[in-house]
Protein backbone atom coordinates (compact mmCIF):
# COMPACT_ATOMS: atom_id res chain seq x y z
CA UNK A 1 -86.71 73.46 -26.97
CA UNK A 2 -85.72 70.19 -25.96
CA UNK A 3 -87.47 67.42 -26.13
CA UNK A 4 -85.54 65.31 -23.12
CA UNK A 5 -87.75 64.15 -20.37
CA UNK A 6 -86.57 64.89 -16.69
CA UNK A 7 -86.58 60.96 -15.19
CA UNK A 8 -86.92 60.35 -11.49
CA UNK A 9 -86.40 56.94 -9.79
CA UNK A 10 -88.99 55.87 -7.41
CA UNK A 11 -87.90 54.46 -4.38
CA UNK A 12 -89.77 51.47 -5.08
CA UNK A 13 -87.68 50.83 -8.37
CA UNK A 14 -84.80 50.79 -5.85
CA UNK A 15 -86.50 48.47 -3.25
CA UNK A 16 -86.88 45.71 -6.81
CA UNK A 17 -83.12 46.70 -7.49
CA UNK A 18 -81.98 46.03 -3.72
CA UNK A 19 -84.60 42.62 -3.69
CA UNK A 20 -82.76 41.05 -7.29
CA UNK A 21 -78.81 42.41 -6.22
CA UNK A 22 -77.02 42.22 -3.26
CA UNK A 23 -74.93 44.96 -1.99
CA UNK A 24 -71.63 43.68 -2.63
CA UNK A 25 -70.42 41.54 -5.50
CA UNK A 26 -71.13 37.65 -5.80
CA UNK A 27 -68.49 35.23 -5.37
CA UNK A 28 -68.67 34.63 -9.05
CA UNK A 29 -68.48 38.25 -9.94
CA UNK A 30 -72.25 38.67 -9.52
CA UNK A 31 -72.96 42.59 -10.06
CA UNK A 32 -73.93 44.33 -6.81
CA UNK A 33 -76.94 46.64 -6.72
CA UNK A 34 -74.09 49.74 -6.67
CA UNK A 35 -72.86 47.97 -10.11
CA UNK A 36 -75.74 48.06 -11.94
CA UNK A 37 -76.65 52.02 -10.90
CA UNK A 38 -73.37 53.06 -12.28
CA UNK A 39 -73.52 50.65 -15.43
CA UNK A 40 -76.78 50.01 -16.30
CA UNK A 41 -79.09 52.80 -14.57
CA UNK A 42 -77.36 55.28 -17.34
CA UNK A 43 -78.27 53.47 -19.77
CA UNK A 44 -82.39 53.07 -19.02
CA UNK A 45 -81.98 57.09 -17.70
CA UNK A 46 -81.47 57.87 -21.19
CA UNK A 47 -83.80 55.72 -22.79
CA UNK A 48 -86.87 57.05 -21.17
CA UNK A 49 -85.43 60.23 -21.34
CA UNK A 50 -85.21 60.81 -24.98
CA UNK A 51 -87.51 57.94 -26.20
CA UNK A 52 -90.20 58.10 -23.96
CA UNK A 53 -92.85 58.31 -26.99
CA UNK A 54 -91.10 55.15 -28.62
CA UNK A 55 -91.34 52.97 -25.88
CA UNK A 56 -93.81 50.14 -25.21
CA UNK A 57 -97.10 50.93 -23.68
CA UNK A 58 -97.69 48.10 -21.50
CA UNK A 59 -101.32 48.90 -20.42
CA UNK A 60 -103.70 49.64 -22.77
CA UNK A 61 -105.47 53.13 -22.55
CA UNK A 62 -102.75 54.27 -20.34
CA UNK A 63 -100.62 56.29 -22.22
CA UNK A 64 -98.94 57.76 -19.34
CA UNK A 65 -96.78 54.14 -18.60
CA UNK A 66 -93.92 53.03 -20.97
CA UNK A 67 -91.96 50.10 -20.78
CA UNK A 68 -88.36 49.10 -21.23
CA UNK A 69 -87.10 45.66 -22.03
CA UNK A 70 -83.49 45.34 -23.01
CA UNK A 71 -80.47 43.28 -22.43
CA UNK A 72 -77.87 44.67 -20.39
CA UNK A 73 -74.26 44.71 -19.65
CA UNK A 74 -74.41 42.88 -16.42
CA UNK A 75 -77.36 41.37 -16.15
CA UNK A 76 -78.76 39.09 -19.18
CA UNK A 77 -81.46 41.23 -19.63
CA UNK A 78 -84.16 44.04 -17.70
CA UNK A 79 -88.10 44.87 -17.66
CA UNK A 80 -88.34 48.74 -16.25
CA UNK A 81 -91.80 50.20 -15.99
CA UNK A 82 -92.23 53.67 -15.88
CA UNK A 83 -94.91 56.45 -15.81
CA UNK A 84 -95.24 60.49 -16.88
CA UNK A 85 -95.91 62.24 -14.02
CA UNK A 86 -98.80 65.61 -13.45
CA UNK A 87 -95.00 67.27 -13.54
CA UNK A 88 -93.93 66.12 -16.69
CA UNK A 89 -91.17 63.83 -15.47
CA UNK A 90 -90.94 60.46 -15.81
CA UNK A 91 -90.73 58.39 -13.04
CA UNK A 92 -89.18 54.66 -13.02
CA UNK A 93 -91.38 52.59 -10.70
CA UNK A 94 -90.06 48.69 -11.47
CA UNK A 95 -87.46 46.89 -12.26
CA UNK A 96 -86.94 43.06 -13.23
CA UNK A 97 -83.70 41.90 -13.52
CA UNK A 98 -82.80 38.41 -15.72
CA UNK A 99 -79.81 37.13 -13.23
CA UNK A 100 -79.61 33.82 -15.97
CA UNK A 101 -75.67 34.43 -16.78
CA UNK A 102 -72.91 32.12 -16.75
CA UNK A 103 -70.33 33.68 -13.70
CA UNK A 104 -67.90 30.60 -13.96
């Protein structure tokens, strides 16, 4: 048996995502919200699915809520929250992105 968790994103993780990136690129190369699902979103999938035990608790007495804090590829760094579902899965709920990079 494994022990991979199935991971879900919540629509409000994409609402933060959508808030933080635009839709298309920056001027200065900027990612766009499309950018970071196909770079970073793998990445933090992965993470909570095969670590989600390892990972931060960021509320005590909850033990159902993990949290991710990394640096990324195209953003300096990111803050996901999420929480094991009734279900089983995991479901991302938030996302903060550090924009602080040097385009130029």
């Amino acid at each position: 048996m494994s022990d991979r968790l199935v991971v879900r994103v919540a629509s409000s993780f994409f609402e933060d995502l959508d808030r933080q990136l635009g839709s298309e690129r920056g001027p200065n190369g900027e990612p766009s919200s499309i950018d970071f699902q196909t770079v970073e979103l793998i990445e933090v999938i992965e993470r909570f699915a095969t670590g989600f035990h390892s990972l931060s608790k960021p509320i005590n007495g909850r033990d159902d809520y993990r949290m991710l804090i990394k640096g990324g590829l195209l953003v300096r760094a990111l803050h996901v929250i999420g929480q094991k579902m009734p279900d089983g899965a995991v479901e991302l709920l938030s996302l903060d992105i550090d924009l602080r990079m040097d385009w130029d």
